[in-house]
PDB file of N, CA and C in Angstrom:
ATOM      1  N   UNK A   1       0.835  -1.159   0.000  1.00  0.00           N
ATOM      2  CA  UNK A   1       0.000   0.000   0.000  1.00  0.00           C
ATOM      3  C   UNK A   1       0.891   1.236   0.000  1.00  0.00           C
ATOM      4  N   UNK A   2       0.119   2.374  -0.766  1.00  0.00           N
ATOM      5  CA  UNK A   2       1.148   3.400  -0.752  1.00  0.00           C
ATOM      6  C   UNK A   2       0.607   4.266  -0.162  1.00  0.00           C
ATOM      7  N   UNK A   3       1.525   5.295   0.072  1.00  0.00           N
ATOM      8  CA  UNK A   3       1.232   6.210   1.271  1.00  0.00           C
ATOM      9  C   UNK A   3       0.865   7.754   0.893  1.00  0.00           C
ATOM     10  N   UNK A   4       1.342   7.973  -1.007  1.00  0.00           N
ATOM     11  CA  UNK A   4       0.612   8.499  -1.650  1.00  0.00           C
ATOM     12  C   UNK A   4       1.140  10.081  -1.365  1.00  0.00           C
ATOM     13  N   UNK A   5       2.107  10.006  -0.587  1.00  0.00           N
ATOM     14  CA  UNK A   5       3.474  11.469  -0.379  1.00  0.00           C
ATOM     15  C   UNK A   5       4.302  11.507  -1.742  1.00  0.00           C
ATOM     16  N   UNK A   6       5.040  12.308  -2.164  1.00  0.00           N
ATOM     17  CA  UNK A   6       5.851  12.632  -2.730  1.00  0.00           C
ATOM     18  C   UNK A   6       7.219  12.144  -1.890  1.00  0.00           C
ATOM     19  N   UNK A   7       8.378  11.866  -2.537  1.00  0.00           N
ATOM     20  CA  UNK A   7       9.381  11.654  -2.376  1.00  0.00           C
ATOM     21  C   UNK A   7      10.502  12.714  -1.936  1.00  0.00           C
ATOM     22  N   UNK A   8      10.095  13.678  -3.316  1.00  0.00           N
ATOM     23  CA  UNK A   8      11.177  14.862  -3.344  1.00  0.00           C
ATOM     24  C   UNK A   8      10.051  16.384  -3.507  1.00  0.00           C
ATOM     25  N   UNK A   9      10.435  17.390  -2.942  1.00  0.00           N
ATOM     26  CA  UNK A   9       9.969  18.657  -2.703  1.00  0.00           C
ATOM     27  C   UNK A   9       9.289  18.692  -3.995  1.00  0.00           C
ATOM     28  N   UNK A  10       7.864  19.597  -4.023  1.00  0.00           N
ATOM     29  CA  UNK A  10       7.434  19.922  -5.033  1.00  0.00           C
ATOM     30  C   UNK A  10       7.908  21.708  -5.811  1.00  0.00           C
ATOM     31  N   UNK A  11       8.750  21.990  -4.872  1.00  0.00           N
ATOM     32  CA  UNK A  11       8.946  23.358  -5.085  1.00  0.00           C
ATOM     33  C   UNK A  11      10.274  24.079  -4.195  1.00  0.00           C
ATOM     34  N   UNK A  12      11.273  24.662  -4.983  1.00  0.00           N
ATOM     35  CA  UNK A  12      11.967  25.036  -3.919  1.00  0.00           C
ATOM     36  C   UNK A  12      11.804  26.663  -4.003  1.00  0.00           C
ATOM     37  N   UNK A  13      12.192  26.982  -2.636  1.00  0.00           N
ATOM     38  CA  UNK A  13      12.456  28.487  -2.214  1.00  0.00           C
ATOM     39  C   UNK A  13      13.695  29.366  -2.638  1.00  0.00           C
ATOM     40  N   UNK A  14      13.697  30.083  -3.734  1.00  0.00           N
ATOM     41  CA  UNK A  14      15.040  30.669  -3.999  1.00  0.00           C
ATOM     42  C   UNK A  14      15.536  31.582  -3.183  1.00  0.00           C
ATOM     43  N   UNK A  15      16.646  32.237  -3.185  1.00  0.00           N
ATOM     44  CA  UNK A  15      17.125  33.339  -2.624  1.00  0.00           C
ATOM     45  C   UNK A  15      16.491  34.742  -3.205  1.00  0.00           C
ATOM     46  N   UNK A  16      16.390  35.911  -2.327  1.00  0.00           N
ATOM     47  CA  UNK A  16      15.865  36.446  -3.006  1.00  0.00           C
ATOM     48  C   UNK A  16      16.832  37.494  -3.641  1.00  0.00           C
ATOM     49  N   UNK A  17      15.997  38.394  -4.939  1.00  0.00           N
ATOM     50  CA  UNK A  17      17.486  39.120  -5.465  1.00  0.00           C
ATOM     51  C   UNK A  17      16.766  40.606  -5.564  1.00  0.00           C
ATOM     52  N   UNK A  18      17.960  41.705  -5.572  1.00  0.00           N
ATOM     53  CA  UNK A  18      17.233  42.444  -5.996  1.00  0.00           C
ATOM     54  C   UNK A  18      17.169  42.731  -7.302  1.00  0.00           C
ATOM     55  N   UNK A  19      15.821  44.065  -7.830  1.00  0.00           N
ATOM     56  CA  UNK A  19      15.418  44.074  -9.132  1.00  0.00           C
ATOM     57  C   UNK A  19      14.970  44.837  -9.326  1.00  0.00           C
ATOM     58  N   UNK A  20      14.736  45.401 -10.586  1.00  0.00           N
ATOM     59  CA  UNK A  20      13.800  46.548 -10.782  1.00  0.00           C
ATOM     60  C   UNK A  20      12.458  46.164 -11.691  1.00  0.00           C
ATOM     61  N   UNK A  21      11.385  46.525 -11.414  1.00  0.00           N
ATOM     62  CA  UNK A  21       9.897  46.655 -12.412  1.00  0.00           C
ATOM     63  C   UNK A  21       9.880  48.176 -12.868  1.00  0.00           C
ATOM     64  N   UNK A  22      10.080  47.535 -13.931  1.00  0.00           N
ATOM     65  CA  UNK A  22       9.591  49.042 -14.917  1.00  0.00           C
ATOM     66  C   UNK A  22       8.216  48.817 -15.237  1.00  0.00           C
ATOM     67  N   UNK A  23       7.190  50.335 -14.762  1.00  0.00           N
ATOM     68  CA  UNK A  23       5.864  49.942 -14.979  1.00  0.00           C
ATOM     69  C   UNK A  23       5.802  50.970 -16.193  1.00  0.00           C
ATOM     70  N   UNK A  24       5.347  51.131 -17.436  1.00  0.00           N
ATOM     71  CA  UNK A  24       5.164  52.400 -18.081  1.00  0.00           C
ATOM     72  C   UNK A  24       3.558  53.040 -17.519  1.00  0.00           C
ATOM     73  N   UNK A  25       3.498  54.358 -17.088  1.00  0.00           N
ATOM     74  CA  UNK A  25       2.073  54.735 -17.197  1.00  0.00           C
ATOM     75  C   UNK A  25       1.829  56.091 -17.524  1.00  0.00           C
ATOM     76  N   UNK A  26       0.571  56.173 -18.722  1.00  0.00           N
ATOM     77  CA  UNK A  26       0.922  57.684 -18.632  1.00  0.00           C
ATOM     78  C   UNK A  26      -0.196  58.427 -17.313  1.00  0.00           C
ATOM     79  N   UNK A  27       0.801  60.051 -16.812  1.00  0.00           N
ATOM     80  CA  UNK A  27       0.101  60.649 -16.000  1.00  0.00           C
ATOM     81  C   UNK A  27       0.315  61.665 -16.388  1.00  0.00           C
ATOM     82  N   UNK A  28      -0.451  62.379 -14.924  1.00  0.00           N
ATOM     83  CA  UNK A  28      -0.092  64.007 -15.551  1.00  0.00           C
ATOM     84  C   UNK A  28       0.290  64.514 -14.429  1.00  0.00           C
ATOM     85  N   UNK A  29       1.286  65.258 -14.768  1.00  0.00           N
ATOM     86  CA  UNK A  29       2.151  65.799 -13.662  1.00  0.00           C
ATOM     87  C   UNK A  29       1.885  67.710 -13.455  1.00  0.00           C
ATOM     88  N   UNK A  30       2.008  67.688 -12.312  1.00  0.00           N
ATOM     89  CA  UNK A  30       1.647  69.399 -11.851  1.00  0.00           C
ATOM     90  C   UNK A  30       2.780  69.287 -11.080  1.00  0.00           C
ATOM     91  N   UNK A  31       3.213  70.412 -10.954  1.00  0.00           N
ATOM     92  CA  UNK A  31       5.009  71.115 -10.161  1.00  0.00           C
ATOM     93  C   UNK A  31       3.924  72.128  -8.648  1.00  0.00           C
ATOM     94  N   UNK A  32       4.257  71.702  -7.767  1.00  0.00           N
ATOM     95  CA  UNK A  32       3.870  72.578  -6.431  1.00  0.00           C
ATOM     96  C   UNK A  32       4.596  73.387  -6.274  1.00  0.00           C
ATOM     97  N   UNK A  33       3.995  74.602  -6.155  1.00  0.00           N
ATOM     98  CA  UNK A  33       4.540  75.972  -5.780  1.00  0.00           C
ATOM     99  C   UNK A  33       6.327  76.234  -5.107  1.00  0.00           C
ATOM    100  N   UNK A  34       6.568  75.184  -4.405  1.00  0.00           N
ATOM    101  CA  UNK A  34       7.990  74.995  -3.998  1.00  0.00           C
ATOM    102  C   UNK A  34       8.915  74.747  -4.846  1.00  0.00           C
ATOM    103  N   UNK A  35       8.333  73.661  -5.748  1.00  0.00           N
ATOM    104  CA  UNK A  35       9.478  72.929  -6.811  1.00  0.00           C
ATOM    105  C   UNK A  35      10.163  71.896  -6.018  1.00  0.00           C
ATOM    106  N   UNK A  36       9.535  71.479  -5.269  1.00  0.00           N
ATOM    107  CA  UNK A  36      10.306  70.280  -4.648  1.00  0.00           C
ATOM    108  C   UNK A  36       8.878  69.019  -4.387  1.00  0.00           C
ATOM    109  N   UNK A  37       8.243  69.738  -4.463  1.00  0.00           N
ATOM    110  CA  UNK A  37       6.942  68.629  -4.529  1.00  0.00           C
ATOM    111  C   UNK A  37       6.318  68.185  -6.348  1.00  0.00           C
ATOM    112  N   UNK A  38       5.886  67.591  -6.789  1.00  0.00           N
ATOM    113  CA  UNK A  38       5.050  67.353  -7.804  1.00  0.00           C
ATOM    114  C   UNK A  38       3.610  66.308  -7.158  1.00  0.00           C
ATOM    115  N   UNK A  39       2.488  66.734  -8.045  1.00  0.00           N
ATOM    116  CA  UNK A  39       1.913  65.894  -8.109  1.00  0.00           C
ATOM    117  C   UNK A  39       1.357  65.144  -9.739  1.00  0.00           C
ATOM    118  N   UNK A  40       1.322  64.087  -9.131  1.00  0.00           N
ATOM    119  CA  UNK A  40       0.471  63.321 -10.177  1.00  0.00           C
ATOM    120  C   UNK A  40      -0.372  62.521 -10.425  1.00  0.00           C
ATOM    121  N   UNK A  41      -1.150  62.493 -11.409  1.00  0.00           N
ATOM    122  CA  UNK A  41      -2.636  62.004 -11.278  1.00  0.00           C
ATOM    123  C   UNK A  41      -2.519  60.910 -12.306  1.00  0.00           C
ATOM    124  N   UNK A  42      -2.930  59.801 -12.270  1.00  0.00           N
ATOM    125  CA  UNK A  42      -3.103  58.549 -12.622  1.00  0.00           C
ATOM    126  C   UNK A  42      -3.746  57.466 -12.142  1.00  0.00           C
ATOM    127  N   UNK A  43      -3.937  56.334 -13.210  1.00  0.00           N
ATOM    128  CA  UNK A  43      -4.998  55.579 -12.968  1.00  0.00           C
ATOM    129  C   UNK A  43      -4.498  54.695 -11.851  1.00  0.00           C
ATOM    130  N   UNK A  44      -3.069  54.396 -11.239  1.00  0.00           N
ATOM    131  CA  UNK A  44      -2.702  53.212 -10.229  1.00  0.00           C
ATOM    132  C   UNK A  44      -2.979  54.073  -9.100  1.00  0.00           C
ATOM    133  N   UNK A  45      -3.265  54.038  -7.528  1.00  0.00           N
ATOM    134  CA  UNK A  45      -2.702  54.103  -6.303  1.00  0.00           C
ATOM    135  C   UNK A  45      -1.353  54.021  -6.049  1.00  0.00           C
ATOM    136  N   UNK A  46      -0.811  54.534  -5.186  1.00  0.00           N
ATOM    137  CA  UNK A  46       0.521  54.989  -4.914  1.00  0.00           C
ATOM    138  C   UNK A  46       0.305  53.821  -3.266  1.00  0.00           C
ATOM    139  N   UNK A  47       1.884  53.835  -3.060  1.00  0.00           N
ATOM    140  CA  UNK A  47       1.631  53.458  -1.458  1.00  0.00           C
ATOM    141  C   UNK A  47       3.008  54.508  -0.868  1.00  0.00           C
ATOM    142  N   UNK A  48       2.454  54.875   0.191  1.00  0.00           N
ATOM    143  CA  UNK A  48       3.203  56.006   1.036  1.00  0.00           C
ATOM    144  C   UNK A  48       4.209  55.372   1.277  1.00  0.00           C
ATOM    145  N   UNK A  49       5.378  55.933   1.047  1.00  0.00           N
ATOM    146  CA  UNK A  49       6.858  55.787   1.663  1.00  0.00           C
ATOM    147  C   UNK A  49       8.026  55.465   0.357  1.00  0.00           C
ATOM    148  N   UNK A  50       7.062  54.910  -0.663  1.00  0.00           N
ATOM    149  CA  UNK A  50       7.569  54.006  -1.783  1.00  0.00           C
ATOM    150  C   UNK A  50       8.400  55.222  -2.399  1.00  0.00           C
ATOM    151  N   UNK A  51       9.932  54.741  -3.052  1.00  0.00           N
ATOM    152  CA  UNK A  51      10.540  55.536  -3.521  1.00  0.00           C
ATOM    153  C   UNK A  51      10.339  54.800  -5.437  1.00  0.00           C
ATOM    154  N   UNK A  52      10.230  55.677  -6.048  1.00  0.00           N
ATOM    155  CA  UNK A  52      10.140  55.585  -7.526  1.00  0.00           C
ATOM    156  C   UNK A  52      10.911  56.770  -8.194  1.00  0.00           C
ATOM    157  N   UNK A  53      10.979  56.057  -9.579  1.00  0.00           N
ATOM    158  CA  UNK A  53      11.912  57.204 -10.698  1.00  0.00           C
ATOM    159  C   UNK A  53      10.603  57.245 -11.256  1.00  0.00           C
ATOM    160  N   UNK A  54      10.732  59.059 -11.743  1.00  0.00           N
ATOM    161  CA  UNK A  54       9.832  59.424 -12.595  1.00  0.00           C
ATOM    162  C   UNK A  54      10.770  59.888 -13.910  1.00  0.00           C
ATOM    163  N   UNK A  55      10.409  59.144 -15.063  1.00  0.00           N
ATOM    164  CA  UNK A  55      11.063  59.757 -16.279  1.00  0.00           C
ATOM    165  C   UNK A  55       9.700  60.864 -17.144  1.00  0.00           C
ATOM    166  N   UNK A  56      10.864  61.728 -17.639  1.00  0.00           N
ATOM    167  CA  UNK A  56       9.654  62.628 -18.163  1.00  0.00           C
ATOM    168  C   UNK A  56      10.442  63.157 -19.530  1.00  0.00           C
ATOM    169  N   UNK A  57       9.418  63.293 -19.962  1.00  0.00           N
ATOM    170  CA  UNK A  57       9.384  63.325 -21.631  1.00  0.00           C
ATOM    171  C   UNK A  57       8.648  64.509 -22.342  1.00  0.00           C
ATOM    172  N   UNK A  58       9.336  65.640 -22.922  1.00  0.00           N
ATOM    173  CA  UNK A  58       8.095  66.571 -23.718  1.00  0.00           C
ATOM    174  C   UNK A  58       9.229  67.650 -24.080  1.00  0.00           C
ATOM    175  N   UNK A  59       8.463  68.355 -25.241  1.00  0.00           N
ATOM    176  CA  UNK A  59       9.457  69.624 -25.833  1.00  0.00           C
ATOM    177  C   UNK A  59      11.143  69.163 -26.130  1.00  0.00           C
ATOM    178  N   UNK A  60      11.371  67.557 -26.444  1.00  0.00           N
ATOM    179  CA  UNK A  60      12.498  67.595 -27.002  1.00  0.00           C
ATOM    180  C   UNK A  60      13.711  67.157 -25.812  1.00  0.00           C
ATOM    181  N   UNK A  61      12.864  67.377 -24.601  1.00  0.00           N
ATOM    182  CA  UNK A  61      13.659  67.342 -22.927  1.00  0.00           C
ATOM    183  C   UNK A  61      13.903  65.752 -22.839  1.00  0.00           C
ATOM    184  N   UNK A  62      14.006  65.310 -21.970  1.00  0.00           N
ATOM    185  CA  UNK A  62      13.862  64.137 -21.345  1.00  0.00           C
ATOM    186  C   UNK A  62      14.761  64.326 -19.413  1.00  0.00           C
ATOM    187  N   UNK A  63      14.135  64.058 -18.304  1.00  0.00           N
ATOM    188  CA  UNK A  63      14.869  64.119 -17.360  1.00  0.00           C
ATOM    189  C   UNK A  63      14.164  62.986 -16.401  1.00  0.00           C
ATOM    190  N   UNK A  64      14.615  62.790 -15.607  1.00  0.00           N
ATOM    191  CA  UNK A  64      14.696  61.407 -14.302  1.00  0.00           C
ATOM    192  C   UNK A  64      14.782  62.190 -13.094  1.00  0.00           C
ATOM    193  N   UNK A  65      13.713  61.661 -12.365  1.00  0.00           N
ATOM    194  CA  UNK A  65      13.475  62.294 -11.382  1.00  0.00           C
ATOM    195  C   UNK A  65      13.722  61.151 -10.435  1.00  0.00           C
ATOM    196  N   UNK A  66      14.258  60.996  -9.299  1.00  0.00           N
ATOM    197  CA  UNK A  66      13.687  60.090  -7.953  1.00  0.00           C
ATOM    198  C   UNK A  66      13.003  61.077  -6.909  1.00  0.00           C
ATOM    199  N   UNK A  67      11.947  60.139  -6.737  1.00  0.00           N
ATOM    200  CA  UNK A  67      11.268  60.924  -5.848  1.00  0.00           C
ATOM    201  C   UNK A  67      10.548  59.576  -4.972  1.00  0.00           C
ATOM    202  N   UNK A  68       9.605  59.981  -3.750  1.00  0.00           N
ATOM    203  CA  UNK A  68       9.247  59.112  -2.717  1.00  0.00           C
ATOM    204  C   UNK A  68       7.922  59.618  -2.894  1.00  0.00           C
ATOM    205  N   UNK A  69       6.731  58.756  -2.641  1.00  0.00           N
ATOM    206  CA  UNK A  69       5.293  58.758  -2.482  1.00  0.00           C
ATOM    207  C   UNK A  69       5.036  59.687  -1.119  1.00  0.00           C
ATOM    208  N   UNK A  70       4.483  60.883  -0.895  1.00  0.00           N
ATOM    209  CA  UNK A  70       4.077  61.527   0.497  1.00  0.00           C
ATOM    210  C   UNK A  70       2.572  60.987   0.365  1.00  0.00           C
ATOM    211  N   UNK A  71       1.680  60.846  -0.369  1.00  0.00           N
ATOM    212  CA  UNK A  71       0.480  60.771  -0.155  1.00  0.00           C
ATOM    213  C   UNK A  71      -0.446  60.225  -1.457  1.00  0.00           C
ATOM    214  N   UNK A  72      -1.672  59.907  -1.737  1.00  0.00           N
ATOM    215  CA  UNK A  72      -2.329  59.081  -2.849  1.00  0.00           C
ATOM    216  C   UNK A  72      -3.429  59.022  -2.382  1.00  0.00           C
ATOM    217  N   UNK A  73      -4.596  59.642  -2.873  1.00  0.00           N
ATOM    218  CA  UNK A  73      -6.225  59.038  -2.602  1.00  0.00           C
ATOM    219  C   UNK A  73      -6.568  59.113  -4.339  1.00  0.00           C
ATOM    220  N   UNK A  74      -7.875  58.944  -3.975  1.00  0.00           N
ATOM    221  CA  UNK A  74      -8.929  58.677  -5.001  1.00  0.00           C
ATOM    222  C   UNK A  74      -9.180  59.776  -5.262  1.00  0.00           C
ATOM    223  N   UNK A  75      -9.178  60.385  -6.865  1.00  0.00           N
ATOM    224  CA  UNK A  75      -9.934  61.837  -7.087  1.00  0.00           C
ATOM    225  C   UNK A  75     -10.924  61.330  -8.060  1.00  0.00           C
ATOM    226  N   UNK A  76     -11.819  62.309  -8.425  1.00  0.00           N
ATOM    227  CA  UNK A  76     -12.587  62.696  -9.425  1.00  0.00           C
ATOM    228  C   UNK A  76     -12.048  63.457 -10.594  1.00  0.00           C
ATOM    229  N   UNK A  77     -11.665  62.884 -11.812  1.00  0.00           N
ATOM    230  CA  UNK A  77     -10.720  64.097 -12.942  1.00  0.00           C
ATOM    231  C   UNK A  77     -11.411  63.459 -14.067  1.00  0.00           C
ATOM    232  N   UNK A  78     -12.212  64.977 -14.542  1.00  0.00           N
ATOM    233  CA  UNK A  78     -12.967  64.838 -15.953  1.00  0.00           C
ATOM    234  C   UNK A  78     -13.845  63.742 -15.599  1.00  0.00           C
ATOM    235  N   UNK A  79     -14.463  63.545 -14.996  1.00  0.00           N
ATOM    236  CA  UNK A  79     -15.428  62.617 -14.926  1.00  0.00           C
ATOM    237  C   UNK A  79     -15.090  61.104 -14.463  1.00  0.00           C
ATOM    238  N   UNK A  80     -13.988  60.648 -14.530  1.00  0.00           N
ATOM    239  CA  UNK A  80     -13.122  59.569 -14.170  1.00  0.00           C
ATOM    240  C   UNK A  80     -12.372  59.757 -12.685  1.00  0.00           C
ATOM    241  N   UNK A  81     -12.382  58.276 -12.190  1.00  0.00           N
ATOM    242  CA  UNK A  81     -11.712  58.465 -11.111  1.00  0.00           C
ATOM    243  C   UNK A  81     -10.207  58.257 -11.232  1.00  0.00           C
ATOM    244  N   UNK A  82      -9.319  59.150 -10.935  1.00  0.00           N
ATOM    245  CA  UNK A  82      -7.803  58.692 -10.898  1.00  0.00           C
ATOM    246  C   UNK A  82      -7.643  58.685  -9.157  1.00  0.00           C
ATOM    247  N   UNK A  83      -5.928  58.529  -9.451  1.00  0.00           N
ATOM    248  CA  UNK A  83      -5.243  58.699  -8.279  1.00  0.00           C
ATOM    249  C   UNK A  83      -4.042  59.541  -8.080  1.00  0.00           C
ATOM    250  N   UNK A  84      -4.618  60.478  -6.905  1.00  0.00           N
ATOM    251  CA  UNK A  84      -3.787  61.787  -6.998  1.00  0.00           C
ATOM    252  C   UNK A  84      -2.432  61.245  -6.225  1.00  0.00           C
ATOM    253  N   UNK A  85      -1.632  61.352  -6.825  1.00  0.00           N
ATOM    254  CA  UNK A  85      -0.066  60.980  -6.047  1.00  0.00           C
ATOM    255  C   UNK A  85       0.721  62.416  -5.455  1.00  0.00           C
ATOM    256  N   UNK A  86       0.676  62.287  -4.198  1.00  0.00           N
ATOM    257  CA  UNK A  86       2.334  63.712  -3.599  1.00  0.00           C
ATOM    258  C   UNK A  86       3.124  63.240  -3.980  1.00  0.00           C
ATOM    259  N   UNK A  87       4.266  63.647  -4.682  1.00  0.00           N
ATOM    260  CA  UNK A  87       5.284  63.427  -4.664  1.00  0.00           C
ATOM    261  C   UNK A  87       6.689  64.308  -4.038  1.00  0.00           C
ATOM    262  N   UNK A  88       7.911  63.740  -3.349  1.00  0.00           N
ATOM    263  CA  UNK A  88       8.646  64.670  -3.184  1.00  0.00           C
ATOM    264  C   UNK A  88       9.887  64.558  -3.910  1.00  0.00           C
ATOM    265  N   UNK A  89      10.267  65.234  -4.462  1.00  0.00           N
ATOM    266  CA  UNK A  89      11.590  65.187  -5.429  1.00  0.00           C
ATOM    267  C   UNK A  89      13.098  65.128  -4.368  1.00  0.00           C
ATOM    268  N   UNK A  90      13.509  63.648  -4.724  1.00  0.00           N
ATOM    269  CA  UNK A  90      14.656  63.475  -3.889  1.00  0.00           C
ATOM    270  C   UNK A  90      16.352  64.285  -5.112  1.00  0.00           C
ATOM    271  N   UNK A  91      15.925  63.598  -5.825  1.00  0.00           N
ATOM    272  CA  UNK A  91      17.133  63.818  -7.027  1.00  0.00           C
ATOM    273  C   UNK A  91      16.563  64.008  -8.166  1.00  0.00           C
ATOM    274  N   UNK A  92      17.338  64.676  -9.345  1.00  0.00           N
ATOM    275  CA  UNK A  92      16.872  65.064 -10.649  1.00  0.00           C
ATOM    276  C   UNK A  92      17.883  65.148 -11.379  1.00  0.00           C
ATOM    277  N   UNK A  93      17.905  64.675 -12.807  1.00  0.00           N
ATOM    278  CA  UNK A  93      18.930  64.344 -13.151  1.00  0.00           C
ATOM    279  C   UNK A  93      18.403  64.438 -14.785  1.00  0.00           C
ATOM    280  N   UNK A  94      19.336  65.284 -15.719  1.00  0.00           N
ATOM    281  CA  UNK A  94      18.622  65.407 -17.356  1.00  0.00           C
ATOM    282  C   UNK A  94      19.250  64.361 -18.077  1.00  0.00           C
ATOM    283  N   UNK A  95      18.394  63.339 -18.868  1.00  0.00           N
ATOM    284  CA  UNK A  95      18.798  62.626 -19.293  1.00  0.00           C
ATOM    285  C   UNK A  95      19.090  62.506 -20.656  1.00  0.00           C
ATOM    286  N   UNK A  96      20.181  61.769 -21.291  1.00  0.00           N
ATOM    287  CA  UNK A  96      21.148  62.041 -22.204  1.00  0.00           C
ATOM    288  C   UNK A  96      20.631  61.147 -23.606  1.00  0.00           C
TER     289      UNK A  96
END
């Protein structure tokens, strides 16, 4: 009679590594009165604390931003719901 276990693991646990996810999305970005904040409005939720690169693109420019999530709710824009992201600009950097 068999006992109807497996012999050998069905799965092993790797190490973990680090990595990057590139998500593309388009948003729309507004500059706060300081210049050290942006916000932006898009269709994902943000989660507070999270540090992300913002690449930005227009008039021929291109620059890279790192910046960290301060805040994210639910808005109302044009009739659609997005998600308003704080952002705070850690580094900025024009890209080549």
């Amino acid at each position: 009679m068999s006992s109807k276990r497996r012999a050998h693991e069905r799965y092993q646990l790797g190490h973990p590594k680090d990595a990057v996810l590139r998500i593309i999305r388009d948003v729309i970005i507004r500059r706060g009165p300081a210049g050290d904040m942006l916000t932006a409005y898009g269709g994902t939720p943000g989660i507070v604390g999270e540090p992300m690169t913002l690449d930005l693109f227009g008039g021929g420019h291109e620059a890279s931003l790192r910046v960290v999530v301060r805040d994210s709710a639910p808005v109302l824009l044009d009739g659609a719901v997005r998600h308003r992201l704080t952002l705070a600009v850690q580094t900025a950097r024009a890209a080549s």
